[in-house]
PDB file of N, CA and C in Angstrom:
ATOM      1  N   UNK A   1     -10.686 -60.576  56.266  1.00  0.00           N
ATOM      2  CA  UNK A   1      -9.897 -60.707  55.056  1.00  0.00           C
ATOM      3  C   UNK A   1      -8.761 -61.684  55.331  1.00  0.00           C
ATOM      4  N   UNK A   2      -8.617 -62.896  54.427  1.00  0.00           N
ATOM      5  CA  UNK A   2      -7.464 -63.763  55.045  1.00  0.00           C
ATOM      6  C   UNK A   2      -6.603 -63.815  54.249  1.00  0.00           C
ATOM      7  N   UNK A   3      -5.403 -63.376  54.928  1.00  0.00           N
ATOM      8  CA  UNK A   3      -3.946 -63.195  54.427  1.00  0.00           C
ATOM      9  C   UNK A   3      -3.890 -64.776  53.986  1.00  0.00           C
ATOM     10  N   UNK A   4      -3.500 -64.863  52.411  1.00  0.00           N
ATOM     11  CA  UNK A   4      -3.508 -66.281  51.658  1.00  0.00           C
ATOM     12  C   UNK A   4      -1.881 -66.217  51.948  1.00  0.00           C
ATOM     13  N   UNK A   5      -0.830 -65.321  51.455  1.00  0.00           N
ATOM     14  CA  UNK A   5       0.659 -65.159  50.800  1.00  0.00           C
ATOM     15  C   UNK A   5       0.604 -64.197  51.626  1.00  0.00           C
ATOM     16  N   UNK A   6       1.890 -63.758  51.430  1.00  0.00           N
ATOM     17  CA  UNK A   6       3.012 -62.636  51.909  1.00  0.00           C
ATOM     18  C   UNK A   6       4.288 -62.838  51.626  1.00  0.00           C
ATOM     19  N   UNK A   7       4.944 -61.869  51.042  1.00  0.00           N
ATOM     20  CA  UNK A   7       6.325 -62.218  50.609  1.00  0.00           C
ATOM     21  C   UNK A   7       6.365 -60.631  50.231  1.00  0.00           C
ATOM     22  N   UNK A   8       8.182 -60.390  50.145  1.00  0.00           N
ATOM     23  CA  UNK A   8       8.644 -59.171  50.241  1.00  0.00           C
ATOM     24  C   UNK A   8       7.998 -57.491  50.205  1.00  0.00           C
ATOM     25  N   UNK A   9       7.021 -57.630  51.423  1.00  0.00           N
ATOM     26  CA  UNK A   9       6.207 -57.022  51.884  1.00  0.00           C
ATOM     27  C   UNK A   9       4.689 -56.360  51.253  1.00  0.00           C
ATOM     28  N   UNK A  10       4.561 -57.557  50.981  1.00  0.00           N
ATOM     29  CA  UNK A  10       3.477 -57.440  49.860  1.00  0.00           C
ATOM     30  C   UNK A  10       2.734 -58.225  50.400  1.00  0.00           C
ATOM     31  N   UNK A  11       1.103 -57.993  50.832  1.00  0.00           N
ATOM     32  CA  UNK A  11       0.264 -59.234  51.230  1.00  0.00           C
ATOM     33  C   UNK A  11      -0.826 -59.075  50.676  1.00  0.00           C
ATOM     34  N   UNK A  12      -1.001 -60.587  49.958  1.00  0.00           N
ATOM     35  CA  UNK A  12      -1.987 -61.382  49.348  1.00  0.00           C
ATOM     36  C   UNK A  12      -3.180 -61.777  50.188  1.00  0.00           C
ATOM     37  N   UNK A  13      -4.677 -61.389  49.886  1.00  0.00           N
ATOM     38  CA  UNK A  13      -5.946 -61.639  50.471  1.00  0.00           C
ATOM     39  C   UNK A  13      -6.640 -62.023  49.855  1.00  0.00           C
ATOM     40  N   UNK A  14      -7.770 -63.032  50.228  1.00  0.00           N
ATOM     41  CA  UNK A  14      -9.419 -62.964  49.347  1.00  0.00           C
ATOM     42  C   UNK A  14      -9.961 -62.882  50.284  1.00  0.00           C
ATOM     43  N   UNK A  15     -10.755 -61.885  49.991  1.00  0.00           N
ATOM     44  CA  UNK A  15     -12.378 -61.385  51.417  1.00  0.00           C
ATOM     45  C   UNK A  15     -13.334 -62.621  50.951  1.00  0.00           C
ATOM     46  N   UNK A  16     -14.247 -63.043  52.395  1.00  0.00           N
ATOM     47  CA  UNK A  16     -15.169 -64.147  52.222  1.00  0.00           C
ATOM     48  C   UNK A  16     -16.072 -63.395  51.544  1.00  0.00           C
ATOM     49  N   UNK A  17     -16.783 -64.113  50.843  1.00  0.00           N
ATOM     50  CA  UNK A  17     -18.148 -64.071  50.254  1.00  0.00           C
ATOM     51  C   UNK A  17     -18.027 -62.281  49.225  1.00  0.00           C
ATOM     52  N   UNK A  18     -16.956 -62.298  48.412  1.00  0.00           N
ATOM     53  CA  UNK A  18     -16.541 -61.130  47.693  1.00  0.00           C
ATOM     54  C   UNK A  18     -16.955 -61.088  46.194  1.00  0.00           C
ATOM     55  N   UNK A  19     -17.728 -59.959  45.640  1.00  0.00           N
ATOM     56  CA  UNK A  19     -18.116 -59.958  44.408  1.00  0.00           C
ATOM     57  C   UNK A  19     -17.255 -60.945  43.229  1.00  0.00           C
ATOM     58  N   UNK A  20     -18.246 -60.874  42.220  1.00  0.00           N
ATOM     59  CA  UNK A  20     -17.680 -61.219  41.228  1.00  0.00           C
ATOM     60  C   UNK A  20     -16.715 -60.637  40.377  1.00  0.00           C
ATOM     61  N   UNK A  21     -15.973 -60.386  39.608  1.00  0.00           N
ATOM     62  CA  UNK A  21     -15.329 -62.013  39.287  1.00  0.00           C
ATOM     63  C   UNK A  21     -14.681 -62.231  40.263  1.00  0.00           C
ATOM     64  N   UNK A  22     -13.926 -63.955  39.852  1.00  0.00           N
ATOM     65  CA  UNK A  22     -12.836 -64.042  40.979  1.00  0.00           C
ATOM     66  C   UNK A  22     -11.537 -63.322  40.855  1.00  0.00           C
ATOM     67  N   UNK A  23     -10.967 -62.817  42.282  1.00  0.00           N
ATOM     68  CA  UNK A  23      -9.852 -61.736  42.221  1.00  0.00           C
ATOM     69  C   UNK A  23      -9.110 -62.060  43.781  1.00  0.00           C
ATOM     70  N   UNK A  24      -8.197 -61.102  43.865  1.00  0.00           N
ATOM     71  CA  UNK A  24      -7.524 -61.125  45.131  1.00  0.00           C
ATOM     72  C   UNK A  24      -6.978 -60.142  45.062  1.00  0.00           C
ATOM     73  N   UNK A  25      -7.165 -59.605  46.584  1.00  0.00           N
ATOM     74  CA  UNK A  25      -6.297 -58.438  46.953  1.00  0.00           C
ATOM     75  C   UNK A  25      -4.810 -58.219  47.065  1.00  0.00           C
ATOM     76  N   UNK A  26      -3.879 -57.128  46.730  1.00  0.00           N
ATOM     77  CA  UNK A  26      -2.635 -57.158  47.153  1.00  0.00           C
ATOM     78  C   UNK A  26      -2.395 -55.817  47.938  1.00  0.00           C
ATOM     79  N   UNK A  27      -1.736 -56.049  48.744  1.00  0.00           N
ATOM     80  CA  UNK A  27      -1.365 -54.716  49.453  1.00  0.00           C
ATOM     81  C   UNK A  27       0.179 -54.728  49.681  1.00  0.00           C
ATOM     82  N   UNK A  28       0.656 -53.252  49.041  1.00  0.00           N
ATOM     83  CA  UNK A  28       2.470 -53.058  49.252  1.00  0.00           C
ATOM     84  C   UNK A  28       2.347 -51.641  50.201  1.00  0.00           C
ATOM     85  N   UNK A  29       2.686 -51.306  51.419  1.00  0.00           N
ATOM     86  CA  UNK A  29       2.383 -50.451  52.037  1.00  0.00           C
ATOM     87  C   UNK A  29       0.684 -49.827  52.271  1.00  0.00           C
ATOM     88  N   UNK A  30       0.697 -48.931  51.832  1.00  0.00           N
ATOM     89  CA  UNK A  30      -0.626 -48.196  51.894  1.00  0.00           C
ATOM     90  C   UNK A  30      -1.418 -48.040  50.529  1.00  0.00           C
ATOM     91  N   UNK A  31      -0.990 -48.952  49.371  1.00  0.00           N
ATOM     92  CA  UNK A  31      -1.089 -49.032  47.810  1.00  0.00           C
ATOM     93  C   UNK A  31      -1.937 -50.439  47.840  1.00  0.00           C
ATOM     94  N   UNK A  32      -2.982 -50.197  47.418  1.00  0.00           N
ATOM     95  CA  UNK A  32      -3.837 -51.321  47.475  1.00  0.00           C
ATOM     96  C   UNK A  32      -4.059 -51.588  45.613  1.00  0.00           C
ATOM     97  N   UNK A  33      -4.618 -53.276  45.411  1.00  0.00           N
ATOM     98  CA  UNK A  33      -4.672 -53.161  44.158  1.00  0.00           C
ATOM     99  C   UNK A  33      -5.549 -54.885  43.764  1.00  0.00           C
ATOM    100  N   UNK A  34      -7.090 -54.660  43.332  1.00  0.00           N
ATOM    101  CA  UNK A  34      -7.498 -56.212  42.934  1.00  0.00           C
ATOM    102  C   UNK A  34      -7.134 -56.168  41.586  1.00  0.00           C
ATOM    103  N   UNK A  35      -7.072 -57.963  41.645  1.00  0.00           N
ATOM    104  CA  UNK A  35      -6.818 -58.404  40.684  1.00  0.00           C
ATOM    105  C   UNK A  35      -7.678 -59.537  39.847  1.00  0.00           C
ATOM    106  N   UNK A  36      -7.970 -59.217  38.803  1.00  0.00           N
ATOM    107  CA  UNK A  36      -8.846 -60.894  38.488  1.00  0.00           C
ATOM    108  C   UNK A  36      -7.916 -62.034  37.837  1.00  0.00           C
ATOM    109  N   UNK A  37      -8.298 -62.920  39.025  1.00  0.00           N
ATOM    110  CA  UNK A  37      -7.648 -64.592  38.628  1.00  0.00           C
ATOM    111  C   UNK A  37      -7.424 -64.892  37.650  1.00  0.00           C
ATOM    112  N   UNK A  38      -8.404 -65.021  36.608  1.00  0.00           N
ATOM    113  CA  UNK A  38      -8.386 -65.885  35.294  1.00  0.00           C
ATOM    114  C   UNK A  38      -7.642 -64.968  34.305  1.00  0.00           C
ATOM    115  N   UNK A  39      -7.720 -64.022  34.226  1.00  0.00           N
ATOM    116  CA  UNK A  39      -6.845 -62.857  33.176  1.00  0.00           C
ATOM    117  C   UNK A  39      -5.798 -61.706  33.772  1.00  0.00           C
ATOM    118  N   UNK A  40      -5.557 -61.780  35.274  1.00  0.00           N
ATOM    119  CA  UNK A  40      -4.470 -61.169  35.773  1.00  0.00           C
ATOM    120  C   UNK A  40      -4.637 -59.488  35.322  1.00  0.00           C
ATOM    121  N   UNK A  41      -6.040 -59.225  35.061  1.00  0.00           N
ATOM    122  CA  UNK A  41      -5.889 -57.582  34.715  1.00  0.00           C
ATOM    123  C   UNK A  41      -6.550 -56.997  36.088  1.00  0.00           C
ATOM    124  N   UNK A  42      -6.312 -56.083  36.391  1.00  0.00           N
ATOM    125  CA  UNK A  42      -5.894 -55.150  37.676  1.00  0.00           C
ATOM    126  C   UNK A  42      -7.952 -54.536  37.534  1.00  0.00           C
ATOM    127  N   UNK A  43      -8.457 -54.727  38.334  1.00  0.00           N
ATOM    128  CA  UNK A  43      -9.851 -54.513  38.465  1.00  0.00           C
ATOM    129  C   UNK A  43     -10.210 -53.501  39.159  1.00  0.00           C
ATOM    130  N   UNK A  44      -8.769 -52.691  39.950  1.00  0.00           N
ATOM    131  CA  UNK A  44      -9.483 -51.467  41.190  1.00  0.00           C
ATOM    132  C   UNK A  44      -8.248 -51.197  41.691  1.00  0.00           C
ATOM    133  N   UNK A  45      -7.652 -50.300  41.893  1.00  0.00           N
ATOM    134  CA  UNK A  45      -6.068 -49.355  42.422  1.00  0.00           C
ATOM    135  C   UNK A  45      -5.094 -49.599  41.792  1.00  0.00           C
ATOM    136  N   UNK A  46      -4.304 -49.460  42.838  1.00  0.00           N
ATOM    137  CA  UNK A  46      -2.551 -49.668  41.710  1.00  0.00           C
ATOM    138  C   UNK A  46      -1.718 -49.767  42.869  1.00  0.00           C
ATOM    139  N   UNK A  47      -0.346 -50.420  42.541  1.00  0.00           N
ATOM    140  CA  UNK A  47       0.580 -50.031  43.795  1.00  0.00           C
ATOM    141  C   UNK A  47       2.146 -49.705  42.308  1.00  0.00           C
ATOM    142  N   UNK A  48       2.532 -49.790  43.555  1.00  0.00           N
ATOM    143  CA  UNK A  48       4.315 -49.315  42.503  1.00  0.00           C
ATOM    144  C   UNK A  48       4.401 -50.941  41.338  1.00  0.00           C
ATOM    145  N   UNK A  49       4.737 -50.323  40.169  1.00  0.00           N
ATOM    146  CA  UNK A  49       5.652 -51.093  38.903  1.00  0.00           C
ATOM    147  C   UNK A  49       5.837 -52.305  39.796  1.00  0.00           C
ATOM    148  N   UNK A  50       7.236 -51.849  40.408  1.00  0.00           N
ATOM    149  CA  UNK A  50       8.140 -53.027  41.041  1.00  0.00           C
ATOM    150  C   UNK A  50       7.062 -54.338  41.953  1.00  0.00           C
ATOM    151  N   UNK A  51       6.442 -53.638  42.801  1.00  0.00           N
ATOM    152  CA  UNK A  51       5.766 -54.671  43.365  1.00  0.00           C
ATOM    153  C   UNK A  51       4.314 -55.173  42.688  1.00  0.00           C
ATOM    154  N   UNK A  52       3.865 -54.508  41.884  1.00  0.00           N
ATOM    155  CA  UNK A  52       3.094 -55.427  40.622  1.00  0.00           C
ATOM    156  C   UNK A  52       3.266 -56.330  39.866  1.00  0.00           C
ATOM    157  N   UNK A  53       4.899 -56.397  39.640  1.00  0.00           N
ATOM    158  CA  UNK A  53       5.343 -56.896  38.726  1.00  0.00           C
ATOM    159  C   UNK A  53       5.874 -58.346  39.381  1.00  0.00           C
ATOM    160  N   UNK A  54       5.897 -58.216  40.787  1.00  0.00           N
ATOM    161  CA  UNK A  54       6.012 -59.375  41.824  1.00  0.00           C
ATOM    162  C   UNK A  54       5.293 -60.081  42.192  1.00  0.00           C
ATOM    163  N   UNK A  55       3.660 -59.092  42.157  1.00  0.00           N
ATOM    164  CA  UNK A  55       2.563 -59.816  42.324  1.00  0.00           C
ATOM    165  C   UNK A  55       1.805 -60.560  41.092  1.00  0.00           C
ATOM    166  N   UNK A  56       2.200 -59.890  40.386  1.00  0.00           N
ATOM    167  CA  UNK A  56       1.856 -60.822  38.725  1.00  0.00           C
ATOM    168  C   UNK A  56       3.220 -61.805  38.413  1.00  0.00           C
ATOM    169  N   UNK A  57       3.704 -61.726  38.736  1.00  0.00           N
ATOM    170  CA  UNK A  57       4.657 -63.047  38.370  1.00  0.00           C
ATOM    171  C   UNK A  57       4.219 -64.481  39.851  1.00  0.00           C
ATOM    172  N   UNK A  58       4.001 -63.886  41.098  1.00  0.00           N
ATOM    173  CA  UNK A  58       3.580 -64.819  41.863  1.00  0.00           C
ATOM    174  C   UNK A  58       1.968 -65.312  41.322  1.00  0.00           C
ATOM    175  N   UNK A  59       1.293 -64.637  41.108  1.00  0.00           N
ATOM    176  CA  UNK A  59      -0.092 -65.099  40.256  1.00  0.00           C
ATOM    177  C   UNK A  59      -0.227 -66.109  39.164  1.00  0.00           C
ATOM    178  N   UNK A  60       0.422 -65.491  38.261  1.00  0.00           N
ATOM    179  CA  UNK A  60       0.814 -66.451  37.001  1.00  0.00           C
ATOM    180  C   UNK A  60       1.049 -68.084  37.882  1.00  0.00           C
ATOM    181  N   UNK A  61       2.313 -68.177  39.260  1.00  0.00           N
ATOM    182  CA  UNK A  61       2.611 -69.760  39.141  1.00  0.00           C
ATOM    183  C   UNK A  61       1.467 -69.949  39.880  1.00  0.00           C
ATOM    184  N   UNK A  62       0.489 -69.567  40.492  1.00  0.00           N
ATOM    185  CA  UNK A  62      -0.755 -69.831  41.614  1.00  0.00           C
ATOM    186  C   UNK A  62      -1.558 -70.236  41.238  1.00  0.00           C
ATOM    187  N   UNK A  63      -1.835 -69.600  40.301  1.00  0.00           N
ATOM    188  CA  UNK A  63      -3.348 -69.369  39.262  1.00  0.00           C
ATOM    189  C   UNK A  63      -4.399 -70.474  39.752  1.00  0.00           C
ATOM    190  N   UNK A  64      -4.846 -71.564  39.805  1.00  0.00           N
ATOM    191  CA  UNK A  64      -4.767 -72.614  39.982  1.00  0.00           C
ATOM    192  C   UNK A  64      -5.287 -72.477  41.664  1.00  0.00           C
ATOM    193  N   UNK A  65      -4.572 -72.861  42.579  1.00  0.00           N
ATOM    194  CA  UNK A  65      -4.440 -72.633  44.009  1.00  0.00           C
ATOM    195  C   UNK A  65      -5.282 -71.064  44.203  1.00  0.00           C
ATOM    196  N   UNK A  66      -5.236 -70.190  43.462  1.00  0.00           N
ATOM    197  CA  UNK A  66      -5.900 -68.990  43.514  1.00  0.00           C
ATOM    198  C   UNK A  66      -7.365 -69.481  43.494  1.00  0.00           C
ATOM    199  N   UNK A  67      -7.926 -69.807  42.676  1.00  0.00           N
ATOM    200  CA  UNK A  67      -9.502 -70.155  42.292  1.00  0.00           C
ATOM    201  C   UNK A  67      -9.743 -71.179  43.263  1.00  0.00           C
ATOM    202  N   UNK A  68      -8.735 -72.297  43.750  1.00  0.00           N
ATOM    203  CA  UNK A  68      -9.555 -72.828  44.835  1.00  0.00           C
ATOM    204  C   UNK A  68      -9.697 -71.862  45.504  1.00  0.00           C
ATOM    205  N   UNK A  69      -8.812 -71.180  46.046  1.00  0.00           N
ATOM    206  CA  UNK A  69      -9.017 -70.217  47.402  1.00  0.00           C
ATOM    207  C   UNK A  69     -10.088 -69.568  47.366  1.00  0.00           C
ATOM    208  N   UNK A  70     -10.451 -69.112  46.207  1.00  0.00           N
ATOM    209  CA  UNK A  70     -11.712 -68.503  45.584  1.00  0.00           C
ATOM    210  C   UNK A  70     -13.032 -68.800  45.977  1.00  0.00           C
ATOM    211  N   UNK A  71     -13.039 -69.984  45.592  1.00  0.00           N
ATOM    212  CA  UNK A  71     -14.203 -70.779  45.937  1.00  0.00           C
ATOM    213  C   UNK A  71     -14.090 -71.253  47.538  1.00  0.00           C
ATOM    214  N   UNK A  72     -13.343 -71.556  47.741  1.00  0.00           N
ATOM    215  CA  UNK A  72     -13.389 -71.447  49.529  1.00  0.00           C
ATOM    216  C   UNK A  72     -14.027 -70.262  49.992  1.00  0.00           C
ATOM    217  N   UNK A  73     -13.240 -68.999  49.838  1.00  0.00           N
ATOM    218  CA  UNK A  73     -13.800 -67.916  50.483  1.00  0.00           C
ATOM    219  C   UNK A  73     -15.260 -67.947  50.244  1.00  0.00           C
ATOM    220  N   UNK A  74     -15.943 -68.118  48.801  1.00  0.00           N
ATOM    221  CA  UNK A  74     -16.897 -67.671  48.620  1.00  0.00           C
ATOM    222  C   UNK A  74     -18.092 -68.526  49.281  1.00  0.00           C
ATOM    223  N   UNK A  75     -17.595 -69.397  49.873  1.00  0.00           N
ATOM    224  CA  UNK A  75     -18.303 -70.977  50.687  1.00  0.00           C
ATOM    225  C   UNK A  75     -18.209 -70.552  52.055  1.00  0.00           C
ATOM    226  N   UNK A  76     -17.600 -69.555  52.332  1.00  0.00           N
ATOM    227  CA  UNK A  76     -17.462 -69.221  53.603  1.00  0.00           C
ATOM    228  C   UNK A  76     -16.295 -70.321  54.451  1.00  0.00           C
ATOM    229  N   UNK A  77     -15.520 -70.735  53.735  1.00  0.00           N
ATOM    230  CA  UNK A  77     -14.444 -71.234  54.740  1.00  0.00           C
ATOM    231  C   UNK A  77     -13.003 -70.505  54.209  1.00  0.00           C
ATOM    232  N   UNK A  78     -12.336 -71.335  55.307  1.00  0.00           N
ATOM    233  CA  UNK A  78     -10.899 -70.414  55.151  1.00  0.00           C
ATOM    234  C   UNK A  78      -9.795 -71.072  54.424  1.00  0.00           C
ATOM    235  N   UNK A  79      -9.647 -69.716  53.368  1.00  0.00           N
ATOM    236  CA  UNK A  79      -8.959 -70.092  52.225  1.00  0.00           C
ATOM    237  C   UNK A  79      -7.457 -71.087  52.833  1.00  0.00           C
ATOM    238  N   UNK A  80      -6.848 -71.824  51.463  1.00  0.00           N
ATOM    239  CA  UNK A  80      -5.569 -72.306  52.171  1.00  0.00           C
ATOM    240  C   UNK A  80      -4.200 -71.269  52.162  1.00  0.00           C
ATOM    241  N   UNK A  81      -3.234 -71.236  52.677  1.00  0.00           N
ATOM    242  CA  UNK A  81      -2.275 -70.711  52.344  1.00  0.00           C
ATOM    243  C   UNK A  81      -1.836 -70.683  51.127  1.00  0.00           C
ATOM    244  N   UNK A  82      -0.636 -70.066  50.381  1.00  0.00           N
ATOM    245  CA  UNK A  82      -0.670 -70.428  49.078  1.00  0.00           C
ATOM    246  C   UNK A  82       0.854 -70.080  49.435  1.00  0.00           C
ATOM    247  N   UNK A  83       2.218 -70.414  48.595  1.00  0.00           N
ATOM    248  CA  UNK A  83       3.582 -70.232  49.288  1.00  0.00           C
ATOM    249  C   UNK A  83       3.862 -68.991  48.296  1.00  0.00           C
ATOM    250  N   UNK A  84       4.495 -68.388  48.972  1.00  0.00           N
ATOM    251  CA  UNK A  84       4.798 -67.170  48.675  1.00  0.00           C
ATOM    252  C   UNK A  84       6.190 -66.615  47.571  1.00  0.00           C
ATOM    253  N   UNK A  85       6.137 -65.731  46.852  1.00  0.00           N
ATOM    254  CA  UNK A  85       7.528 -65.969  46.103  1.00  0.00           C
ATOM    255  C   UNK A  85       8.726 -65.504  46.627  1.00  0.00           C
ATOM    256  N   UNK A  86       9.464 -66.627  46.029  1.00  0.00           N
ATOM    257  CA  UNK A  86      10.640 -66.551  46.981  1.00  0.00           C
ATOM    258  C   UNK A  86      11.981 -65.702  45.864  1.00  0.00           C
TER     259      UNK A  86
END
């Protein structure tokens, strides 16, 4: 699973070769939560308000850089970094 982001303890993943649609993982402690790219609706867990609301505002400026990463993973290479919110 390759850590794309990380920022205020929240880390951003896409697993290689990972179902459809395109999505990315977030993890805030032990609160896991996918997400799909193109419409930002929550596809599988939950974590706290506060850090959802961090990970959907970092999504929204990515969006973009997300779907390449997307398609990388799903090609089997390694996604790029993506900068994290500051």
């Amino acid at each position: 699973m390759p850590e794309i982001s990380r920022f205020f303890g929240i880390i951003i993943a896409i697993f290689y070769d990972d179902h459809n649609p395109p999505h990315f993982h977030a993890r805030y402690a032990s609160q896991k939560v996918a997400i799909d790219i193109r419409n930002l609706k929550i596809l599988d867990g939950q974590i706290s308000p506060r850090a959802l609301g961090l990970v959907m505002e970092w999504a929204a400026l990515h969006k973009d850089e997300l779907l390449i990463d997307w398609n990388l993973a799903k090609n089997s290479q390694k996604p790029d970094k993506i900068e994290p919110l500051k």
